[in-house]
Protein backbone atom coordinates (compact mmCIF):
# COMPACT_ATOMS: atom_id res chain seq x y z
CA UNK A 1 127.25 125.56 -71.55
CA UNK A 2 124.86 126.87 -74.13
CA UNK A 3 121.38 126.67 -72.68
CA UNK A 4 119.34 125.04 -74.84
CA UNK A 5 115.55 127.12 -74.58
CA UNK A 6 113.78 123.73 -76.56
CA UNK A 7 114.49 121.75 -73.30
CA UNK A 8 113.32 124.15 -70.56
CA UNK A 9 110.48 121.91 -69.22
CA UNK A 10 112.58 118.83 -68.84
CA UNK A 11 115.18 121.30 -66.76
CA UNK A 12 112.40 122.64 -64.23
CA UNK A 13 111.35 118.92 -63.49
CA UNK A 14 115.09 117.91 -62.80
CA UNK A 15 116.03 115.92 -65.72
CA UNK A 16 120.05 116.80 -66.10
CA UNK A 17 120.44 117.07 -69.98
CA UNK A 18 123.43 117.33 -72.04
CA UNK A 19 123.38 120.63 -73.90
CA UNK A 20 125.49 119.82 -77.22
CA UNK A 21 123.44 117.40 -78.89
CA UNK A 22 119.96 119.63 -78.41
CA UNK A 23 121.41 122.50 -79.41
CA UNK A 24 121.95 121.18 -82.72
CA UNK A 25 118.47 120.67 -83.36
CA UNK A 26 117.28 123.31 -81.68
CA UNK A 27 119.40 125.34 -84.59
CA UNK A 28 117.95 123.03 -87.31
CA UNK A 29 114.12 124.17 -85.79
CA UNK A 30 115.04 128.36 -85.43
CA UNK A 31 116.81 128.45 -89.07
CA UNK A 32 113.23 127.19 -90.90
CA UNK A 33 111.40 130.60 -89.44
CA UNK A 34 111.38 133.35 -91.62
CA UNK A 35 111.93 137.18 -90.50
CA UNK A 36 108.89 138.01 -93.09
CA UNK A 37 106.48 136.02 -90.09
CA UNK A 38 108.08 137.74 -87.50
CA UNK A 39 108.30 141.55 -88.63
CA UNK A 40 112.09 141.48 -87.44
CA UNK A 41 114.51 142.97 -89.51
CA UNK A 42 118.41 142.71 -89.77
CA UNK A 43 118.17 146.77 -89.88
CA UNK A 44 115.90 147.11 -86.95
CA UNK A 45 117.86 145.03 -84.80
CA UNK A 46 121.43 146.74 -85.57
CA UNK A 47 119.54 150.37 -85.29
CA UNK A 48 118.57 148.80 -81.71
CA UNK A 49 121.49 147.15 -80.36
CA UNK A 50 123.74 150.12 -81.60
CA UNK A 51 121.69 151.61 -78.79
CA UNK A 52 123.33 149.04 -76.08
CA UNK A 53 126.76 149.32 -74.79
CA UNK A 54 127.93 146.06 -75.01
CA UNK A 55 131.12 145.44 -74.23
CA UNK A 56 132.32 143.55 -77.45
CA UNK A 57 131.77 144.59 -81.19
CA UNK A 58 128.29 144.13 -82.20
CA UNK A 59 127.61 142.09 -85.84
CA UNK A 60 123.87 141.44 -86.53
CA UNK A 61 124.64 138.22 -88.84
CA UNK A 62 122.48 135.38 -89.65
CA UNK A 63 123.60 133.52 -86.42
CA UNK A 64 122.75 136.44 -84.27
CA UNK A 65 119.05 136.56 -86.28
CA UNK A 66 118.57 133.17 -86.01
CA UNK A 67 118.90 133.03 -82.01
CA UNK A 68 116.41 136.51 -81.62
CA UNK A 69 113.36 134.58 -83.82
CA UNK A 70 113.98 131.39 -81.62
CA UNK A 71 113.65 133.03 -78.00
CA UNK A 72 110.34 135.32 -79.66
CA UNK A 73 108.97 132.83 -81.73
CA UNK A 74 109.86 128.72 -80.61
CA UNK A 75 111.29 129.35 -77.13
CA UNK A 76 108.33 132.21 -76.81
CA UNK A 77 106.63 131.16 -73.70
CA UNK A 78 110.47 130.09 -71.94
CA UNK A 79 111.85 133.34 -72.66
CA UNK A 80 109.00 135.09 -70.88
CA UNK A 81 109.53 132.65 -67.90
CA UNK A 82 113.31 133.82 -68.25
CA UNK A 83 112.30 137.61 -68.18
CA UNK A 84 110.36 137.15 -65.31
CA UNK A 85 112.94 135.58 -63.18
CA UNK A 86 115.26 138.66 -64.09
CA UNK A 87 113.45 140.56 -62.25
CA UNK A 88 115.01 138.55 -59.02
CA UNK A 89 118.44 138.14 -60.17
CA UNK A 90 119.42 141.12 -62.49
CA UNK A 91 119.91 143.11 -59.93
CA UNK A 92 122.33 141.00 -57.74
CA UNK A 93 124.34 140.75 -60.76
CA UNK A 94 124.51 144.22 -61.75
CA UNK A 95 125.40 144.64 -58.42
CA UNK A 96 128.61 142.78 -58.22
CA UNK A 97 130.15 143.50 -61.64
CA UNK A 98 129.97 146.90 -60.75
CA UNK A 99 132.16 145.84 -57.54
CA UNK A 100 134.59 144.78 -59.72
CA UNK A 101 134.58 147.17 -62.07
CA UNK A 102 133.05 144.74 -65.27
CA UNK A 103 130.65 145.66 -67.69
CA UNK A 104 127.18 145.40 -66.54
CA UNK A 105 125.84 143.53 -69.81
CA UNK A 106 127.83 140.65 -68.69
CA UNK A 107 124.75 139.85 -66.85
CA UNK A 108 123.50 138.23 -69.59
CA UNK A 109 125.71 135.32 -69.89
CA UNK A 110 123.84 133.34 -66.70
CA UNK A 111 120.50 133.64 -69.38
CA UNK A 112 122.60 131.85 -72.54
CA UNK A 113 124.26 129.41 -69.45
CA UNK A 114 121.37 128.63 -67.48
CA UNK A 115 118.19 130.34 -68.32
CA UNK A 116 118.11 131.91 -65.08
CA UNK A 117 117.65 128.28 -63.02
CA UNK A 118 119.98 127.35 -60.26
CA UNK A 119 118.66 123.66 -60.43
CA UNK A 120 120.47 123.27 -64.12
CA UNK A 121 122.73 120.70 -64.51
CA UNK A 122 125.25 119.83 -67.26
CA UNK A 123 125.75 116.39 -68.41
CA UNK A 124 129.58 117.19 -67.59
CA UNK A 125 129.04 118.77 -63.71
CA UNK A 126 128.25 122.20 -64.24
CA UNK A 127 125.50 123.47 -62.11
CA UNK A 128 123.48 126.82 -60.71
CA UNK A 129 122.90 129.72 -62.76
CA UNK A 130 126.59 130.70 -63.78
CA UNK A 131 127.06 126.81 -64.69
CA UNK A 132 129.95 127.20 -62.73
CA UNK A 133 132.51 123.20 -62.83
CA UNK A 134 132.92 121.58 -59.06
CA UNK A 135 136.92 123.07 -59.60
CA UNK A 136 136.33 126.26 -60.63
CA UNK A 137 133.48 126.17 -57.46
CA UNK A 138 136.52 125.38 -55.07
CA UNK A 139 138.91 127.53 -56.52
CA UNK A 140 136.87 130.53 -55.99
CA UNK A 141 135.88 129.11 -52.47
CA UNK A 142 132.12 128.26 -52.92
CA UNK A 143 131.35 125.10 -50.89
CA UNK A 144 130.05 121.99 -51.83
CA UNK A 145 128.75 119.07 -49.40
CA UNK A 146 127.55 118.74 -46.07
CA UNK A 147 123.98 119.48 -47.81
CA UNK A 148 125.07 122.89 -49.27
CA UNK A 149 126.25 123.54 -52.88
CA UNK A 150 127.07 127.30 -53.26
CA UNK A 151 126.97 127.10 -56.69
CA UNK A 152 123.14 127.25 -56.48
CA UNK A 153 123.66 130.39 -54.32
CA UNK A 154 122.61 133.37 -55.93
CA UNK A 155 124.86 136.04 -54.68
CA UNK A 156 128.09 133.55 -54.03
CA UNK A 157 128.05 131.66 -57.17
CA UNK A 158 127.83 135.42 -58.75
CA UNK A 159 130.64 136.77 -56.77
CA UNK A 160 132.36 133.63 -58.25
CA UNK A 161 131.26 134.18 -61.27
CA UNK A 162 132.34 137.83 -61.50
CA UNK A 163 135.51 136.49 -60.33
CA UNK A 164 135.99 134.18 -62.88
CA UNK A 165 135.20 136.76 -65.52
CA UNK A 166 137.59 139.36 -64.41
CA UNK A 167 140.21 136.72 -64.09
CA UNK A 168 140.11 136.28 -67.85
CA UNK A 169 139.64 139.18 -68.84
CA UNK A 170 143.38 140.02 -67.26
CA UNK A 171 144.47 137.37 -69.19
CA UNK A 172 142.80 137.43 -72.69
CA UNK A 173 142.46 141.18 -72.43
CA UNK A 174 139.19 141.22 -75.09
CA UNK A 175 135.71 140.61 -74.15
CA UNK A 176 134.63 138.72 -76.91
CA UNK A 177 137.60 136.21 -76.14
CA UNK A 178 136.42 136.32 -72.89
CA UNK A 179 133.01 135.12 -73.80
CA UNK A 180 134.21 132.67 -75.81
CA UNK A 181 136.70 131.62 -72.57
CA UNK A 182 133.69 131.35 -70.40
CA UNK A 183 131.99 128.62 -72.69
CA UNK A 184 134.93 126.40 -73.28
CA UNK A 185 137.76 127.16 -71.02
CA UNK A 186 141.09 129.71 -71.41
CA UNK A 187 143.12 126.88 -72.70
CA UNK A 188 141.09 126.45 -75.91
CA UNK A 189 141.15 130.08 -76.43
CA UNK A 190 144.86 130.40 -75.89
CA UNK A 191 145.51 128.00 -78.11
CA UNK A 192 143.11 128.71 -80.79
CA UNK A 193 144.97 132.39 -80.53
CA UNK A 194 148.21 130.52 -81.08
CA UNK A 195 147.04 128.72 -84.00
CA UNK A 196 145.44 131.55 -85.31
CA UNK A 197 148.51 134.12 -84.89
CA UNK A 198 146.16 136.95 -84.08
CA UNK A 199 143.97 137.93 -80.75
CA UNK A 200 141.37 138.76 -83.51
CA UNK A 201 138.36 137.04 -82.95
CA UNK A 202 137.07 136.74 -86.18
CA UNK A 203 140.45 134.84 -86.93
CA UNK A 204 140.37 133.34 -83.29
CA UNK A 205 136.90 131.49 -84.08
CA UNK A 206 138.09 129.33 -86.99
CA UNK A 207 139.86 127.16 -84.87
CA UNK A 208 137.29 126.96 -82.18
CA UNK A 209 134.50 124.51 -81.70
CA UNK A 210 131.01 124.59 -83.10
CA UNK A 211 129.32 125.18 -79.76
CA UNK A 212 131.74 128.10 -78.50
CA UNK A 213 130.98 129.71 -82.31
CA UNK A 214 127.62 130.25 -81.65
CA UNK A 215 128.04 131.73 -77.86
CA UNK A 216 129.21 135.19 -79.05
CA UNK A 217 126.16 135.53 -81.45
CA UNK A 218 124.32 133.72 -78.65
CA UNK A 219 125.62 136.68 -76.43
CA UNK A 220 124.44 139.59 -78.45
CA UNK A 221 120.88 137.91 -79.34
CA UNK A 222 119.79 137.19 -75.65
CA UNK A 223 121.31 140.80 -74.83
CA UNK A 224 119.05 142.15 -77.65
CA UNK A 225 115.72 140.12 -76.37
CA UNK A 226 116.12 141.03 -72.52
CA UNK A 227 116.38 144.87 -73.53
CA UNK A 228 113.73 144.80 -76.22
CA UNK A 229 111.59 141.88 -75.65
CA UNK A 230 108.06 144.35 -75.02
CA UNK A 231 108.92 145.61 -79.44
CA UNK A 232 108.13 141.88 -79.72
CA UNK A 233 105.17 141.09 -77.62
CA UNK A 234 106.63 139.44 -74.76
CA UNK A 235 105.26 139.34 -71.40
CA UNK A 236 107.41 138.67 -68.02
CA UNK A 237 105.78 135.89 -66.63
CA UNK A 238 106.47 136.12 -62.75
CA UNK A 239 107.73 133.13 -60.62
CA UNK A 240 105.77 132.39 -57.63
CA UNK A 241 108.87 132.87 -55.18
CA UNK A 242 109.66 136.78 -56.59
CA UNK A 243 108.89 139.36 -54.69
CA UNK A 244 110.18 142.74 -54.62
CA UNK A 245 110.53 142.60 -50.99
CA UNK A 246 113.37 140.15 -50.62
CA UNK A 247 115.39 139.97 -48.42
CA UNK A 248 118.56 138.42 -47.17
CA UNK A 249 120.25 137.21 -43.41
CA UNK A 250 123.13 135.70 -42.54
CA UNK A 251 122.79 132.45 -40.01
CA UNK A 252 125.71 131.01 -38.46
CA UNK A 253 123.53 128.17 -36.84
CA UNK A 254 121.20 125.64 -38.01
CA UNK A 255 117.67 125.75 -38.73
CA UNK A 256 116.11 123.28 -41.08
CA UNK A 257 112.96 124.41 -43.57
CA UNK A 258 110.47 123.18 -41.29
CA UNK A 259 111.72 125.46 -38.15
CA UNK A 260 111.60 128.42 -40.46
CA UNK A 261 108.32 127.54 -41.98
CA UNK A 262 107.66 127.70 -38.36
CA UNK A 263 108.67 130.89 -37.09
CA UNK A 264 107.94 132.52 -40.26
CA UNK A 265 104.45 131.24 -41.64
CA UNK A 266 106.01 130.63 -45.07
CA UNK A 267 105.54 127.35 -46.93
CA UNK A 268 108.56 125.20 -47.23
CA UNK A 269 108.35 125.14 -50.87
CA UNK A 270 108.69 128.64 -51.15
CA UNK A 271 111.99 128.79 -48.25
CA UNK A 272 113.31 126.18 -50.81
CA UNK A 273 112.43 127.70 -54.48
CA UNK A 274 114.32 130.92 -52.55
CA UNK A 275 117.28 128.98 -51.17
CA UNK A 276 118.32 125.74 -53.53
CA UNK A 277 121.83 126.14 -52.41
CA UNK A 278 120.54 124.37 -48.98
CA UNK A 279 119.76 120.31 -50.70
CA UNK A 280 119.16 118.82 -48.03
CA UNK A 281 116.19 121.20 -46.69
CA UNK A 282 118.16 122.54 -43.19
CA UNK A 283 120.41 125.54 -43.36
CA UNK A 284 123.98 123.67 -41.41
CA UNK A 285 125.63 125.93 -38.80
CA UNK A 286 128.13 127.81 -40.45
CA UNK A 287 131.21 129.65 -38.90
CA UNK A 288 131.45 132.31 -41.65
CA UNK A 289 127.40 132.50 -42.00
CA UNK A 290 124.84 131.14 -44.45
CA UNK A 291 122.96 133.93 -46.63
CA UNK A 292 118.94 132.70 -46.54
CA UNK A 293 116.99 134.45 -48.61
CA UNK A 294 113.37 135.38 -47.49
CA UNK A 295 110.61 137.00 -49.57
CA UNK A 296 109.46 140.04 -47.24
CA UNK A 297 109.89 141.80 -44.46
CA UNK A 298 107.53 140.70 -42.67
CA UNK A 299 108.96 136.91 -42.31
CA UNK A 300 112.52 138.08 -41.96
CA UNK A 301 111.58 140.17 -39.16
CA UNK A 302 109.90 137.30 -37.57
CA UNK A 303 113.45 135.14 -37.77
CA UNK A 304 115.59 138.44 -36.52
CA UNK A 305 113.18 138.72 -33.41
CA UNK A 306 113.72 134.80 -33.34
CA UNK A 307 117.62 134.69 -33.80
CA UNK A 308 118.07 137.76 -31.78
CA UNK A 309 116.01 137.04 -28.86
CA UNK A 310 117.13 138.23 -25.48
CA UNK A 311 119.31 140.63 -27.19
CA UNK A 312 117.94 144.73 -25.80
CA UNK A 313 118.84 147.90 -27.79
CA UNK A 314 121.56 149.58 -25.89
CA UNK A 315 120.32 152.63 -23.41
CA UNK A 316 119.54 155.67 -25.38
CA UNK A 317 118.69 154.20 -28.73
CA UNK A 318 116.02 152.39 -30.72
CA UNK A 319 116.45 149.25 -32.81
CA UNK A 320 115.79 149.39 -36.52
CA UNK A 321 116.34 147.67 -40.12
CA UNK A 322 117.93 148.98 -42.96
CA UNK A 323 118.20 146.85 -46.45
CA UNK A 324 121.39 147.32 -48.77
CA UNK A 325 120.62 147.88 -51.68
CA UNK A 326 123.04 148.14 -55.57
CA UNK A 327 126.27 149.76 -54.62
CA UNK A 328 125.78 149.68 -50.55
CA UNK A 329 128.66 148.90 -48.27
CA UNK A 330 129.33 148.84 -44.92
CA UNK A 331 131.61 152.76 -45.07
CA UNK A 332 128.77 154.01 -46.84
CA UNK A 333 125.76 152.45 -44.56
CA UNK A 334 127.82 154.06 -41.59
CA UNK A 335 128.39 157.32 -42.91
CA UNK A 336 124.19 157.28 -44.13
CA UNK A 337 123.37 156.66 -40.44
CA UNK A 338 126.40 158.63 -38.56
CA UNK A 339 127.47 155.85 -37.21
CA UNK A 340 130.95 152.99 -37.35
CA UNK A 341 131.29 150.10 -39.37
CA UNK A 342 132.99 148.66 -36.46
CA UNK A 343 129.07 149.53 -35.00
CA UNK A 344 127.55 147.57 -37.57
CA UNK A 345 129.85 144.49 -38.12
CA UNK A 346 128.91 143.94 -33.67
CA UNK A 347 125.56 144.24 -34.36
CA UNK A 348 125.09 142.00 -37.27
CA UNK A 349 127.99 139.82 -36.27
CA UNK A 350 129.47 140.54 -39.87
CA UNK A 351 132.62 138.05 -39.70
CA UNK A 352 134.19 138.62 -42.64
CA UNK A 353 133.22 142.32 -43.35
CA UNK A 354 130.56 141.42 -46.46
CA UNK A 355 127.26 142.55 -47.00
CA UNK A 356 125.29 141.33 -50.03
CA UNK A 357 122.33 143.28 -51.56
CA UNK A 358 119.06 143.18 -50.18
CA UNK A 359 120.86 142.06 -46.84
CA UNK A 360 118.66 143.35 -43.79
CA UNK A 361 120.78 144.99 -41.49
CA UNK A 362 120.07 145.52 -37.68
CA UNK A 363 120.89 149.40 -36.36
CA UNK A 364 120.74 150.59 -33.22
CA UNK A 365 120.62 154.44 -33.68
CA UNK A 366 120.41 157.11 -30.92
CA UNK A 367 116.41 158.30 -30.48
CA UNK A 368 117.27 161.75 -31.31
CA UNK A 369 118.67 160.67 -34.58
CA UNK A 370 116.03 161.99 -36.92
CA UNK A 371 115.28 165.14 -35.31
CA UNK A 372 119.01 166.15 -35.75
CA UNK A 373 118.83 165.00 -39.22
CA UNK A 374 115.34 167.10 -39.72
């Protein structure tokens, strides 16, 4: 899916719309506007980018200079909506790529797919911020019913994602094929190759459709706006539900909005702008634990106390929180605080060994532990 910036309002008020046909006039609108109004340059922009390490090869055409004067010019106020939800996301993303060993700048991909809005939906079934298709959801184990849809989840349908992304790259072995694999699916690309007779992807595109044409210069544009957007005026405009504060627990049972609103003082509009995987307003009981997402301490410390009541710190010790951050896992968090990750899988009831970032962990540490680390 190429996400169309024109149609950004009708997206945050829940309209599904089918991204091919508004594309194409979205293109007709950013060709008309002239470099001379914007003070962009083809040289400027090449001198930048050659600044970036993107992961494929970098050509500053017309296509590519088209896209940068539509999200700073037309799509001006959407893209600072989009650079202000980064702030949330980025992060998360960053985080997982490097877990499996991808190319940061791949971040950038949820922007072109989604704008950075779980709630988008394809016309053909793609949803969430990866635009991620009902079977590649399953394949990759994200569920979907029983009022959840993990592809609105923002560190599952990533992991997914990331999946998804290395999984082509093993078989295309190129990047830019990749890219082009992500938009219409590794059959067209395996058979444009074949028509083509060359993994070259400048040969490779002339037998692949319009749409999927304009993702790799779609690619390189949004990568050059989210890096550079303050040379151009623009101004993250912050979402309500961000907070630098975040944080993330696991729940194995249920608790709808309401209850959580509850215990936490939060507003259920903000538990839900945080947590659209959950459709149906009420986090189900989960055997492998749902990941809510909560935007401070101070209301996911209310829950713990809530979830973990009657539970005591064991003799000797004092009870305390620490939040993963990019790169964290559960070896390293042991080794920080001298302690097992058998320790901190019991106390956080860790099923299946994951932590995601900005997870609050429980610890139970021994009261002398800071002086003997003074």
């Amino acid at each position: 899916m190429n996400f169309p910036w024109t149609v950004a309002a009708a997206l945050a008020s829940g309209i599904a719309v089918s991204p091919v046909g508004v594309s194409a006039k979205a293109h007709k609108t950013e060709v008309s506007i002239h470099s001379s109004k914007t003070g962009l340059t083809e040289t400027l922009v090449k001198e930048r980018l050659s600044k970036m390490s993107l992961p494929i090869e970098v050509k500053t055409n017309e296509a590519v200079m088209s896209r940068i004067r539509q999200y700073i010019v037309t799509g001006k106020k959407e893209t600072e909506l989009v650079i202000g939800r980064s702030n949330l996301y980025f992060a998360v993303f960053e985080h997982y790529l490097n877990e499996y060993g991808l190319p940061e700048e791949l971040k950038y991909l949820s922007v072109i797919e989604s704008g950075l809005q779980p709630q988008v939906r394809s016309g053909v079934g793609a949803s969430g911020i990866w635009q991620l298709m009902p079977v590649a959801a399953r394949h990759y184990g994200l569920q979907m019913g029983g009022g959840v849809d993990e592809r609105l989840d923002l560190h599952r349908s990533t992991e997914a994602a990331v999946k998804m992304l290395k999984y082509l790259h093993d078989e295309l072995g190129d990047w830019t094929l990749v890219l082009a694999a992500y938009n219409s699916g590794i059959g067209t690309i395996k058979s444009a190759v074949r028509k083509a007779g060359s993994r070259n992807y400048s040969q490779v595109s002339n037998f692949l459709p319009r749409e999927t044409r304009r993702y790799v210069p779609a690619f390189i544009a949004t990568a050059y706006v989210m890096s550079f957007y303050q040379q151009h005026g623009l101004q993250p405009v912050i979402p309500f539900f961000y907070s630098a504060d975040t944080r993330v627990i696991r729940i194995y049972r249920s608790l709808s909005f309401g209850e959580i609103a509850r215990i936490t003082g939060l507003k259920t509009s903000l538990i839900s702008a945080l947590n659209p995987s959950f459709t149906g307003g009420l986090v189900p009981r989960s055997g492998k634990g749902n990941l809510l997402m909560l935007p401070n301490s101070e209301s996911s410390k209310l829950l713990r106390n809530y979830l973990d009541s009657g539970v005591k710190s064991p003799e000797g010790t004092f009870k305390t929180a620490y939040v993963t951050s990019k790169g964290d896992d559960l070896q390293k968090i042991a080794s920080l605080f001298s302690t097992s990750v058998e320790n901190l899988v019991k106390w956080n009831d860790i099923r299946d060994g994951k932590i995601v970032i900005n997870q609050e962990l429980v610890l139970y540490l021994p009261k002398t532990f800071f002086i003997k680390r003074a």
